[in-house]
Protein backbone atom coordinates (compact mmCIF):
# COMPACT_ATOMS: atom_id res chain seq x y z
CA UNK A 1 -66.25 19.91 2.87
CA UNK A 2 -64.94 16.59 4.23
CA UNK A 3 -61.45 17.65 2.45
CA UNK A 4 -61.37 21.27 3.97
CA UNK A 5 -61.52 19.47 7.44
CA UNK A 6 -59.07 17.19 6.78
CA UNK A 7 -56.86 19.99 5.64
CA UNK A 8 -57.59 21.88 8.85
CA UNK A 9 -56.62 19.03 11.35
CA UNK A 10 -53.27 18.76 9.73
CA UNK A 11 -52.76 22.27 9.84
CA UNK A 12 -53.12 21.85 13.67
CA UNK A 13 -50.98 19.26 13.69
CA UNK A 14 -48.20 20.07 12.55
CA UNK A 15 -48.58 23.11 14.20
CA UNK A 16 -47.09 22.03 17.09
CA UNK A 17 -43.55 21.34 15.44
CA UNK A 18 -43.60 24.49 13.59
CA UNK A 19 -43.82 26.59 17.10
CA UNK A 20 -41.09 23.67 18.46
CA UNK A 21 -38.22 26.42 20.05
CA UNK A 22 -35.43 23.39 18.92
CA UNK A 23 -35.49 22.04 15.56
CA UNK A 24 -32.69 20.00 15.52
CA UNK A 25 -30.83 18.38 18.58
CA UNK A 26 -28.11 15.76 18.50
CA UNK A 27 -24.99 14.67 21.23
CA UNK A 28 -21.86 13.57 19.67
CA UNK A 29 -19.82 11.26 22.17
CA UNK A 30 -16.72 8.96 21.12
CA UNK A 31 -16.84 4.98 22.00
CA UNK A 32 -18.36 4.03 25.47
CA UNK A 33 -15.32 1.99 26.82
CA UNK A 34 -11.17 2.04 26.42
CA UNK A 35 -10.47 4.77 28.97
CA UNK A 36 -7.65 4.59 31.36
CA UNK A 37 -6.64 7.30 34.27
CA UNK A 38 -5.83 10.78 32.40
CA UNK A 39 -7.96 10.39 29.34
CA UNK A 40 -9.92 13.31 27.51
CA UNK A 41 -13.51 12.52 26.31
CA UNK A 42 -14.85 14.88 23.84
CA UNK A 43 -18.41 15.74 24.14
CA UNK A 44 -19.93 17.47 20.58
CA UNK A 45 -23.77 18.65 21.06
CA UNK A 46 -25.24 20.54 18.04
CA UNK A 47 -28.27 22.91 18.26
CA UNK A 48 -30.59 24.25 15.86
CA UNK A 49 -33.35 26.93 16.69
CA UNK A 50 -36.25 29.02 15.56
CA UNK A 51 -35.67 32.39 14.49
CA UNK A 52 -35.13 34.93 17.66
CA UNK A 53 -33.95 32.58 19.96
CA UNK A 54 -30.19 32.86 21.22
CA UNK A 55 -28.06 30.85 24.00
CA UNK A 56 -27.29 31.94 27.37
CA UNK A 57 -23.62 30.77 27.35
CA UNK A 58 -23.83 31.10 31.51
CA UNK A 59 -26.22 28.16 30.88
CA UNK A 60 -23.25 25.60 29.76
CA UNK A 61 -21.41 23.85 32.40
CA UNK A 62 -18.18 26.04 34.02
CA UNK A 63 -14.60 24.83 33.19
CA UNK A 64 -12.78 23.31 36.16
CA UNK A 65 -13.26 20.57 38.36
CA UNK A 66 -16.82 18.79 38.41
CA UNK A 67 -16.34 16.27 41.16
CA UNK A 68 -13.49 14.38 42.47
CA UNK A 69 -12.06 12.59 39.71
CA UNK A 70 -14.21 14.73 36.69
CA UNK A 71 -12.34 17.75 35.14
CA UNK A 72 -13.39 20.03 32.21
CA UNK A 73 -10.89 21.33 30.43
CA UNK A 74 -12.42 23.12 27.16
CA UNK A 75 -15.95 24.44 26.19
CA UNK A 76 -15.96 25.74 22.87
CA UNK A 77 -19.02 27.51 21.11
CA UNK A 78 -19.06 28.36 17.40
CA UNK A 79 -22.72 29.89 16.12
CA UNK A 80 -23.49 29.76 12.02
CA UNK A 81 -26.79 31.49 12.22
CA UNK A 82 -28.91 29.65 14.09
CA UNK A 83 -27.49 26.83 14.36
CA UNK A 84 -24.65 26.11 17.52
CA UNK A 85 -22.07 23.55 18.20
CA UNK A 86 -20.72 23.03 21.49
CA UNK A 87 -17.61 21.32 21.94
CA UNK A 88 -16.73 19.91 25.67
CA UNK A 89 -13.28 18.21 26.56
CA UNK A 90 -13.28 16.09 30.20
CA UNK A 91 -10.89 14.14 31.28
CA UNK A 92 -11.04 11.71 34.12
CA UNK A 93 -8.92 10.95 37.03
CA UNK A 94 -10.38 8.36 38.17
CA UNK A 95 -8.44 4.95 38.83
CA UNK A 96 -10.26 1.60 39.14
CA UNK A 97 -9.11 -1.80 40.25
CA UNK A 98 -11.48 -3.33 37.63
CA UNK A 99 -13.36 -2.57 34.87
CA UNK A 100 -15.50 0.28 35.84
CA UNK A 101 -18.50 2.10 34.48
CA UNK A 102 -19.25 6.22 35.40
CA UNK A 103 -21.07 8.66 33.73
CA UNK A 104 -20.56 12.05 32.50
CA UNK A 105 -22.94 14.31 34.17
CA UNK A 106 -26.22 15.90 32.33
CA UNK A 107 -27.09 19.70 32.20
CA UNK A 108 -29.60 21.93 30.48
CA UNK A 109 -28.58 24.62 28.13
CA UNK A 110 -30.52 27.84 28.44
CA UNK A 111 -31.92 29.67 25.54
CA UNK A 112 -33.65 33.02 25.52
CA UNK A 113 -36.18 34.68 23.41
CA UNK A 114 -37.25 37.95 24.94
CA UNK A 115 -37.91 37.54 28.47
CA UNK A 116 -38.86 34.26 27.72
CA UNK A 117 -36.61 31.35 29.05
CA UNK A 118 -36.15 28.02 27.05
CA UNK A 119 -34.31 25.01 27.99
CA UNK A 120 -32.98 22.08 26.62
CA UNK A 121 -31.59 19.06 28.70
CA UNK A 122 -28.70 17.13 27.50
CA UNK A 123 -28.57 13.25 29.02
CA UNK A 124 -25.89 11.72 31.24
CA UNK A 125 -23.51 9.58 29.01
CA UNK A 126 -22.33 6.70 30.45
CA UNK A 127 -18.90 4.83 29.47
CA UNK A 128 -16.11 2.30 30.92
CA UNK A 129 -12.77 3.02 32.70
CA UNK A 130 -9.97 0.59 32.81
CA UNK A 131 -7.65 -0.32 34.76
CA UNK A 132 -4.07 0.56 34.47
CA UNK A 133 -2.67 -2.63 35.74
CA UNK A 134 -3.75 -6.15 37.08
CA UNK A 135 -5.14 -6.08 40.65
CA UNK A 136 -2.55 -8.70 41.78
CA UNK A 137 0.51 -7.88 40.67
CA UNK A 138 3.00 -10.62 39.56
CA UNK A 139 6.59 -10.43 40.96
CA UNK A 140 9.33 -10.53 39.53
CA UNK A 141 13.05 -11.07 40.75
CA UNK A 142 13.32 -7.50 40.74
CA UNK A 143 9.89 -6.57 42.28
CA UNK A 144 6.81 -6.26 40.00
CA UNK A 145 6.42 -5.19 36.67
CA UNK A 146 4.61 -3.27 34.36
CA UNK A 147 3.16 -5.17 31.19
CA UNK A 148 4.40 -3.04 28.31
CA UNK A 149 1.87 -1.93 25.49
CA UNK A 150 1.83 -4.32 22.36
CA UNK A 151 3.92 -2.89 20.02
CA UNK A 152 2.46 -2.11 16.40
CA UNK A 153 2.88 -4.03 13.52
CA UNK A 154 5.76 -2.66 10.97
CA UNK A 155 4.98 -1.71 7.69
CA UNK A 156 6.09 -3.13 4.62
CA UNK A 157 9.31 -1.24 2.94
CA UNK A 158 10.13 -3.20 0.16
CA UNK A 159 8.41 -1.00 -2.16
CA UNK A 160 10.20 1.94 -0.69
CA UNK A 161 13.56 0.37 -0.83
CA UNK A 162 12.81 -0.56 -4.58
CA UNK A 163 11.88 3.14 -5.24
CA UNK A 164 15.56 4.43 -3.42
CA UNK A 165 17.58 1.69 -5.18
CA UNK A 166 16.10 2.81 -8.84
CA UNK A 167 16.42 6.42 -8.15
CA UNK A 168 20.29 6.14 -6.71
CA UNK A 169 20.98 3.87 -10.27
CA UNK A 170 19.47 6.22 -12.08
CA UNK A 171 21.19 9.49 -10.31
CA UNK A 172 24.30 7.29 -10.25
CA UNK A 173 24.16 7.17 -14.44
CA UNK A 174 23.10 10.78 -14.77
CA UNK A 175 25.88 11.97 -13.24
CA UNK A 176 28.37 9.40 -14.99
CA UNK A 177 26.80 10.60 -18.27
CA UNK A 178 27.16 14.85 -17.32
CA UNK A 179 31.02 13.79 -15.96
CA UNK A 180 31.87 12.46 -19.65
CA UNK A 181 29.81 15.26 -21.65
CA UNK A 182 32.20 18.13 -19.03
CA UNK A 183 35.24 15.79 -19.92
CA UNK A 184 35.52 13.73 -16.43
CA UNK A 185 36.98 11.10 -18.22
CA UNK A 186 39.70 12.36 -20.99
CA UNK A 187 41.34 8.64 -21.29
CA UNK A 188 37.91 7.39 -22.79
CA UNK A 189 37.23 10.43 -24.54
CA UNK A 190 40.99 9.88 -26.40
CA UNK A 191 39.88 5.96 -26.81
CA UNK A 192 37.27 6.84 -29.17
CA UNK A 193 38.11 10.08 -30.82
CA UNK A 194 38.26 7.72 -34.33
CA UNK A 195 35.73 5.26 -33.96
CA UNK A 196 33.93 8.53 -34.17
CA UNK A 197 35.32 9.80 -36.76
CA UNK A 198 34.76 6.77 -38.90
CA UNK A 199 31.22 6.46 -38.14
CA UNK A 200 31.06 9.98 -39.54
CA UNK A 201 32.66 9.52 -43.14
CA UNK A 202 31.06 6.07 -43.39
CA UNK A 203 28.13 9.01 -44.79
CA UNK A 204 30.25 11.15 -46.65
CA UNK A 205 31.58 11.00 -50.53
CA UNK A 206 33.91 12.67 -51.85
CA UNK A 207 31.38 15.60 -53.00
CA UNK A 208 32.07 16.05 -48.66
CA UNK A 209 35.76 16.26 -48.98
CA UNK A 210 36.00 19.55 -46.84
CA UNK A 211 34.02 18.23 -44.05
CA UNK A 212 35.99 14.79 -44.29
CA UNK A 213 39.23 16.83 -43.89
CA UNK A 214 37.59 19.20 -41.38
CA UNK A 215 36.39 16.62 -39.38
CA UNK A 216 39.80 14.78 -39.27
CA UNK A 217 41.77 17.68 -38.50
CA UNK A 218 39.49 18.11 -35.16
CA UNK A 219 39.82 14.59 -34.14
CA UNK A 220 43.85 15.17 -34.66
CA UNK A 221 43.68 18.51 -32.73
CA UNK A 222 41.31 17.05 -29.96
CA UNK A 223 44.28 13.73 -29.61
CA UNK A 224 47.28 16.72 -29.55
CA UNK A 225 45.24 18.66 -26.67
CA UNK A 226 46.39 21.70 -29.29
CA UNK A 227 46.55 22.64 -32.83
CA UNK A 228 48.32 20.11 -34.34
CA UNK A 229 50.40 21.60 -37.72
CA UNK A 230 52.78 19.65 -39.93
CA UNK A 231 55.71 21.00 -38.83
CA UNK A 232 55.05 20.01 -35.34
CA UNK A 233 54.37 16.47 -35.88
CA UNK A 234 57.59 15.40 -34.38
CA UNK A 235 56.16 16.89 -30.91
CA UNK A 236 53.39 15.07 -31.42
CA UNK A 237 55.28 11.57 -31.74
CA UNK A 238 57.03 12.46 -29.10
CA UNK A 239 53.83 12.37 -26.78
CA UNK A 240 52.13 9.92 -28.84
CA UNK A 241 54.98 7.32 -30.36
CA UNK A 242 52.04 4.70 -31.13
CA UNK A 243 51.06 7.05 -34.09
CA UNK A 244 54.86 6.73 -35.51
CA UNK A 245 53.80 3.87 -37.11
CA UNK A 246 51.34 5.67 -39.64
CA UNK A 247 53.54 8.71 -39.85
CA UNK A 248 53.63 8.49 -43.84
CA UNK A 249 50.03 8.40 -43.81
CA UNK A 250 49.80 11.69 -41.76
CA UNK A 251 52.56 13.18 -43.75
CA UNK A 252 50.29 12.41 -46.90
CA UNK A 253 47.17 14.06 -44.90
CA UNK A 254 48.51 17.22 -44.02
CA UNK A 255 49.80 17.54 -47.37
CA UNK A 256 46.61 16.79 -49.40
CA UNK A 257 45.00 18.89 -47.23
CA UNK A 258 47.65 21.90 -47.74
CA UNK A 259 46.85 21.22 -51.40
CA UNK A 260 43.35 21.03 -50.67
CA UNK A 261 42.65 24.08 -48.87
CA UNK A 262 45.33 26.74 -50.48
CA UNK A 263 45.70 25.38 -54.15
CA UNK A 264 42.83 26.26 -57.36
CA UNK A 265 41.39 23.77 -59.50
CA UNK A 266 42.63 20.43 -57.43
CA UNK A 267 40.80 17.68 -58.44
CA UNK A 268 39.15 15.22 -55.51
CA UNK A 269 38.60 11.53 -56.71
CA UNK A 270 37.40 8.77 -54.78
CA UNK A 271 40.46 6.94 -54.14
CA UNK A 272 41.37 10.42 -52.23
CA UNK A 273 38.23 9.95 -49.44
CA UNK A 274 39.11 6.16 -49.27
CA UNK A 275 42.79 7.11 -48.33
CA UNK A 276 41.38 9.40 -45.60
CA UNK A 277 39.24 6.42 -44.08
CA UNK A 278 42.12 4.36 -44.19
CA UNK A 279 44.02 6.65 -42.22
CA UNK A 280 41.48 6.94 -39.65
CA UNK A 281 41.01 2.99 -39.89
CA UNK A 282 44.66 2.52 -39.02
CA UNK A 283 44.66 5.23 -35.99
CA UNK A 284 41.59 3.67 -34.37
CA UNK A 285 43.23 0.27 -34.42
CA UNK A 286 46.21 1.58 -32.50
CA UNK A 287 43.93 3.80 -30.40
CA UNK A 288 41.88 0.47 -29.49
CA UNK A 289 45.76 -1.15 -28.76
CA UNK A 290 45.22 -3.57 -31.40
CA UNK A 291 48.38 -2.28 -33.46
């Protein structure tokens, strides 16, 4: 029995917050001090109801001027269900010669179920206003003046300047590297036509002859800027005199190679592939300039 009474009595008390019209109230306000003449001051209040119960919006205060040095610029009301959020914007025109404190003005907001009439105050909020300059003035030469606004601290770039420094080398060697693979720089390209070509039969035997002969051929046509024949040898000395100098051995190329490619049953021996490399050894010496 003593536990069905106990039971009871909470029942009744809580009933009173179960019937309670607002369940949830709160006022949102920025800092309390820091103003100067022309500020806004946003005002957020947030409401929660019962079921059935709605706002009056004609309940909320009226945009436009409030007093003398009060305006309201914005009210703002967004409703999820039964919950609202009221967003008010002031700003103040108010300009002290010291430090001075005011107060944003309280109101009740209206809410209606039925007939019925509910309301729910919201306090005055109280905050600081500063003055825009000293209340003596100093002079100057030129009259008084106007303290400027501290400026703000700079932020630190070095990072940043790193970062654009590596991405400009890097962009910088890209585009060196694409101008030699499109043939940007033909001089090099000539410098090195048989240091390539050696590196290349360094792997071959003479099992590889065809490639080896193929392979020199190109490098002689890529030097020439054409086809480059037997018979036309002499225009190639002509625009290449260095290469007079190993003339026999290019007169015993095109010839093994004539022999190579258009005769049966020729027989390949080392000594043949080691002939070829010399060739190529003696051309890259005079490409380098060393001969």
């Amino acid at each position: 029995m003593r536990i069905v009474l106990i039971l009871v009595l909470s029942l009744l008390g809580c009933s009173g917050s179960i019937d309670e019209p607002v369940s949830y109230f709160n006022v949102e306000t920025p800092r309390p001090f820091g103003y100067v003449i022309g500020d806004e001051i946003p005002q957020r209040i947030v409401i929660e109801t019962r079921s059935g119960i709605s706002l009056q919006p004609g309940s909320l205060p009226a945009k436009g001027q409030i007093n003398r040095w009060l305006n309201l610029n914005q009210v703002t009301v967004k409703q999820s269900g039964r919950r609202y959020q009221i967003d008010l914007r002031y700003q103040v025109f108010y300009a002290p010669l010291a430090v001075k404190s005011l107060t944003l003005p309280g109101f009740t907001v209206q809410f209606s179920q039925g007939e019925k009439s509910i309301g729910q105050s919201v306090p005055a909020w109280t905050f600081t206003l500063s003055p825009l300059r000293e209340l003596v003035a100093r002079q100057t030469e030129q009259g008084e003046y106007m303290r400027p606004d501290s400026p703000p601290s700079l932020l630190a770039n070095t990072q940043t300047l790193y970062g654009l420094a590596a991405s400009l080398s890097v962009a910088a060697l890209i585009a060196a590297y694409l101008s030699y693979l499109y043939g940007c720089f033909p001089d090099r390209l000539r410098r090195t036509l048989f240091k390539q070509a050696l590196r290349k039969l360094a792997g071959l035997s003479k099992s590889d002859m065809e490639q080896a002969l193929t392979l020199v051929h190109r490098v002689l046509n890529s030097l020439n800027g054409q086809p480059l024949f037997h018979n036309r040898l002499s225009q190639f000395y002509r625009r290449n005199p260095q290469y007079l100098q190993v003339s026999s051995r290019l007169d015993w190329f095109f010839n093994y190679s004539n022999r190579y490619f258009f005769s049966d049953g020729m027989i390949v021996v080392t000594q043949d592939l080691q002939q070829l490399k010399d060739l190529c050894e003696q051309c890259r010496k005079i490409e380098r300039g060393s001969q």
